[in-house]
Protein backbone atom coordinates (compact mmCIF):
# COMPACT_ATOMS: atom_id res chain seq x y z
CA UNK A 1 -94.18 22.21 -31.79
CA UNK A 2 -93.24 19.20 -33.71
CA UNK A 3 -89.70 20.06 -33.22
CA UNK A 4 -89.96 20.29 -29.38
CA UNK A 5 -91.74 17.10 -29.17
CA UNK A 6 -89.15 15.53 -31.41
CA UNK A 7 -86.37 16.36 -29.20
CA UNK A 8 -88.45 15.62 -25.97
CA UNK A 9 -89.53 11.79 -27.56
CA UNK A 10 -84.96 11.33 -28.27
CA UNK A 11 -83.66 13.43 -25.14
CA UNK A 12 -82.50 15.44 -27.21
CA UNK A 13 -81.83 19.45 -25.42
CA UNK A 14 -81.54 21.92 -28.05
CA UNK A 15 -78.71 24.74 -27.33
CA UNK A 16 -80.28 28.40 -28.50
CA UNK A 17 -77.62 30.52 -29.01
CA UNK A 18 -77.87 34.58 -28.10
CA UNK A 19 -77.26 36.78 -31.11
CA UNK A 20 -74.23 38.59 -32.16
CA UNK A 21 -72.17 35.81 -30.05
CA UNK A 22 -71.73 33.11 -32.29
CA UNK A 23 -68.04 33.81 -32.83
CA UNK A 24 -67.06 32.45 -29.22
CA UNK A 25 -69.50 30.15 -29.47
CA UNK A 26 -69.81 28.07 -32.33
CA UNK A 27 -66.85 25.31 -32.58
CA UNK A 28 -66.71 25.61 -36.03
CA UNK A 29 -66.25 28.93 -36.10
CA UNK A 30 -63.77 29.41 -33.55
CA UNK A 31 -61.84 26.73 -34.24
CA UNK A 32 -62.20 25.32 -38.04
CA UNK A 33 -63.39 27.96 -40.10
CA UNK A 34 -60.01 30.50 -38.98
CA UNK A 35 -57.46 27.80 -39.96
CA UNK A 36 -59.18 26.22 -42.91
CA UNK A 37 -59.52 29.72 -44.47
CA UNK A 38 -55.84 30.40 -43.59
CA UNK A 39 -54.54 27.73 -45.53
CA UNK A 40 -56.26 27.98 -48.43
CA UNK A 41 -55.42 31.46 -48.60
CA UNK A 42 -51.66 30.70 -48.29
CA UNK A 43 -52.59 27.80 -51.01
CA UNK A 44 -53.62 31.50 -53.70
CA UNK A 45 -51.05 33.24 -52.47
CA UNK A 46 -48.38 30.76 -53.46
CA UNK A 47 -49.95 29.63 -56.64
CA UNK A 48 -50.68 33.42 -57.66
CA UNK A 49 -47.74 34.50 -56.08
CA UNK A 50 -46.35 36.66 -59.41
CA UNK A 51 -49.51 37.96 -60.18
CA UNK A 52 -53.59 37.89 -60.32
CA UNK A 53 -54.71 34.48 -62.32
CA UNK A 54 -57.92 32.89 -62.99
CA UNK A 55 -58.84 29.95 -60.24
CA UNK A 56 -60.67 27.28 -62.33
CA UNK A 57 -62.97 25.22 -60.35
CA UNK A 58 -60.99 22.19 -60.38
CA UNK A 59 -57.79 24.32 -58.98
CA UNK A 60 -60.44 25.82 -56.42
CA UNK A 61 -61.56 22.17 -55.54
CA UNK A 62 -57.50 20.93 -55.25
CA UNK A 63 -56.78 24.24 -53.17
CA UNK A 64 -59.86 23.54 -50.95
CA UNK A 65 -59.46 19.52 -50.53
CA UNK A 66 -55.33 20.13 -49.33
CA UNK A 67 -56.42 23.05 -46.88
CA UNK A 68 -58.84 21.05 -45.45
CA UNK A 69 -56.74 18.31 -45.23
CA UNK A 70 -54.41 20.37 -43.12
CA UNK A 71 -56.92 22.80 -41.23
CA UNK A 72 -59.35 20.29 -40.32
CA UNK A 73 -57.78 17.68 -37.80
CA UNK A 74 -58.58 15.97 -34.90
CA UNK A 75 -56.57 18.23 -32.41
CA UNK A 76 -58.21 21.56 -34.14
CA UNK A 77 -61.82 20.20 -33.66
CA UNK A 78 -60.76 18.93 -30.06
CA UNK A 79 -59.78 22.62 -29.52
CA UNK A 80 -62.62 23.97 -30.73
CA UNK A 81 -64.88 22.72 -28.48
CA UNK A 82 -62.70 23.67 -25.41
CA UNK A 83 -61.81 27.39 -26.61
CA UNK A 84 -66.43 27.43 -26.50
CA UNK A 85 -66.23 25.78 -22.94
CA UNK A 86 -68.97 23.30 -24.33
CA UNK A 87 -66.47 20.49 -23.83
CA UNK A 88 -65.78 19.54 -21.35
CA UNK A 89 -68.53 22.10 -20.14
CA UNK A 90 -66.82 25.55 -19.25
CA UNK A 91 -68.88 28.44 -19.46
CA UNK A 92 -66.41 31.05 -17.76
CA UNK A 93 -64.27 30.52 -20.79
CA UNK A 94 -66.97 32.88 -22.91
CA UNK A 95 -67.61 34.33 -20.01
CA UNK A 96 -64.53 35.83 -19.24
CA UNK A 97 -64.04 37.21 -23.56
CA UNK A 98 -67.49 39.05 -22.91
CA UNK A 99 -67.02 40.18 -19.13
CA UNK A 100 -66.68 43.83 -19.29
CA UNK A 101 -63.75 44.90 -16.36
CA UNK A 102 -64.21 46.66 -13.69
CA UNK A 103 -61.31 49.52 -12.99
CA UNK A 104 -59.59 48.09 -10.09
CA UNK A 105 -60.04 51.32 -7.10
CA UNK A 106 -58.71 52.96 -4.12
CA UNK A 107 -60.82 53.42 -1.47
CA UNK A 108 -59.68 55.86 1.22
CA UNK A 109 -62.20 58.43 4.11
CA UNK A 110 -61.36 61.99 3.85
CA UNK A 111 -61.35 63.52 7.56
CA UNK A 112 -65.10 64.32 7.10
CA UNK A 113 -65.90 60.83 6.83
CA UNK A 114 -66.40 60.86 3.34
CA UNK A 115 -65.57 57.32 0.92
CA UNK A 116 -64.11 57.46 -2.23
CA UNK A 117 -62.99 54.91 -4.61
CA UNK A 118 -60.99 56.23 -7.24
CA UNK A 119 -60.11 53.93 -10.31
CA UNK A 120 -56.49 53.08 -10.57
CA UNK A 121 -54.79 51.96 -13.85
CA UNK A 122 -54.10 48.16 -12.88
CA UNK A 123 -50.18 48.79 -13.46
CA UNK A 124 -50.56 51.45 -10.98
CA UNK A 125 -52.54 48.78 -9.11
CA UNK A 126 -49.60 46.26 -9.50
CA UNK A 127 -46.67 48.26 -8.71
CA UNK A 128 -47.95 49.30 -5.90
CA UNK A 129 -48.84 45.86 -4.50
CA UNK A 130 -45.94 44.88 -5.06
CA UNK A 131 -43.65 47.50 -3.46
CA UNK A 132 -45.85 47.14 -0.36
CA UNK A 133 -45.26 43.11 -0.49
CA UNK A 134 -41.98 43.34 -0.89
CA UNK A 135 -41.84 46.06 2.38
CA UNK A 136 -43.40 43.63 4.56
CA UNK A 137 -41.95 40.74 3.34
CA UNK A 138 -40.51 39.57 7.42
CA UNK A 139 -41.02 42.43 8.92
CA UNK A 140 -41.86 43.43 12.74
CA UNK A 141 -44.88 44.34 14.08
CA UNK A 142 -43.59 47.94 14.19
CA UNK A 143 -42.00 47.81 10.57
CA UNK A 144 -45.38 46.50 9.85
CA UNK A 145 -47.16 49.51 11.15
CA UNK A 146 -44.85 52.26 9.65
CA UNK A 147 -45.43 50.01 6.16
CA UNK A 148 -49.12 50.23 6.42
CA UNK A 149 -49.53 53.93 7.63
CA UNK A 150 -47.02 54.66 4.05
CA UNK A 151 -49.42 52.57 2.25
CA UNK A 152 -52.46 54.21 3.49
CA UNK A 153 -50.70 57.88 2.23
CA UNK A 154 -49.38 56.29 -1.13
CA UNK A 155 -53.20 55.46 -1.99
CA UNK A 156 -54.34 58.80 -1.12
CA UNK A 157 -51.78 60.53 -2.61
CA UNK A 158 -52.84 58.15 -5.77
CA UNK A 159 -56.21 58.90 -5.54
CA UNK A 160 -55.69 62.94 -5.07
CA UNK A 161 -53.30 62.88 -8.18
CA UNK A 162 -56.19 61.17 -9.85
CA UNK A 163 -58.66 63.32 -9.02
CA UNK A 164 -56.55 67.04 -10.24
CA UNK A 165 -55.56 65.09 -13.41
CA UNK A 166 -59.46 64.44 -14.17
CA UNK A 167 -60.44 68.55 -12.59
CA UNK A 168 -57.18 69.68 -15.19
């Protein structure tokens, strides 16, 4: 309680974060902690480069003071904080990393009236919508038509394929 009234007395809002997310959250650790261990592991590898040797604590200290000096920056920190969306405020940037996807699907109504959506692979997904934009890229009314009712048959033909590969 002392806490809470602490940060209600400075305006201060204290950020909880969720469990098991604090690697996309945390700017350290998205954004300091990869490159800072990066160079000092290229720092070992160069110094032991012929073979395992003893790290003394003062080599450990030079190693760790020069990777810092290159992992830790101004531009890495100002990174940080986007790639967490805390600054400037983003949260779709998590978001969108923890998101699951949704198979994109093709809908179509059997003659009994019946709707099914079928998941497509997205590059099926993509090919297709592309042929067909390309197809009606200027085209008539009529062209139009003849483009649509091919469309319409593509996707079921899609979505019956998908169906006797899953039965199989």
């Amino acid at each position: 309680m002392q806490f809470i009234k602490y940060c209600e007395a400075y305006k201060i809002i204290p950020l909880y974060l969720p469990p098991h997310l604090t690697h996309l959250l945390q700017p350290l650790d998205v954004g300091i902690f990869s490159p800072l261990s990066k160079a000092y592991r290229k720092r070992l590898y160069d110094f032991a480069f012929y073979g395992a040797v003893n790290i003394t604590k003062p080599k450990f200290l030079e190693y760790y003071q020069a990777a810092r000096h290159e992992a830790i920056s101004l531009t890495n920190i100002a990174s940080a904080w986007r790639a967490t969306g805390l600054l400037p405020f983003n949260p779709s940037v998590v978001l969108e990393k923890i998101r699951p996807t949704t198979p994109s699907c093709i809908s179509f109504t059997d003659k009994n009236g019946h709707r099914f959506n079928i998941p497509v692979s997205p590059s099926v997904e993509e090919r297709l919508t592309e042929i067909f934009r390309q197809l009606l890229q200027g085209a008539s009314p009529l062209r139009s038509q003849v483009v649509h009712n091919i469309r319409q048959f593509t996707l079921s033909t899609v979505a019956d394929n998908t169906i006797l590969k899953r039965t199989n």
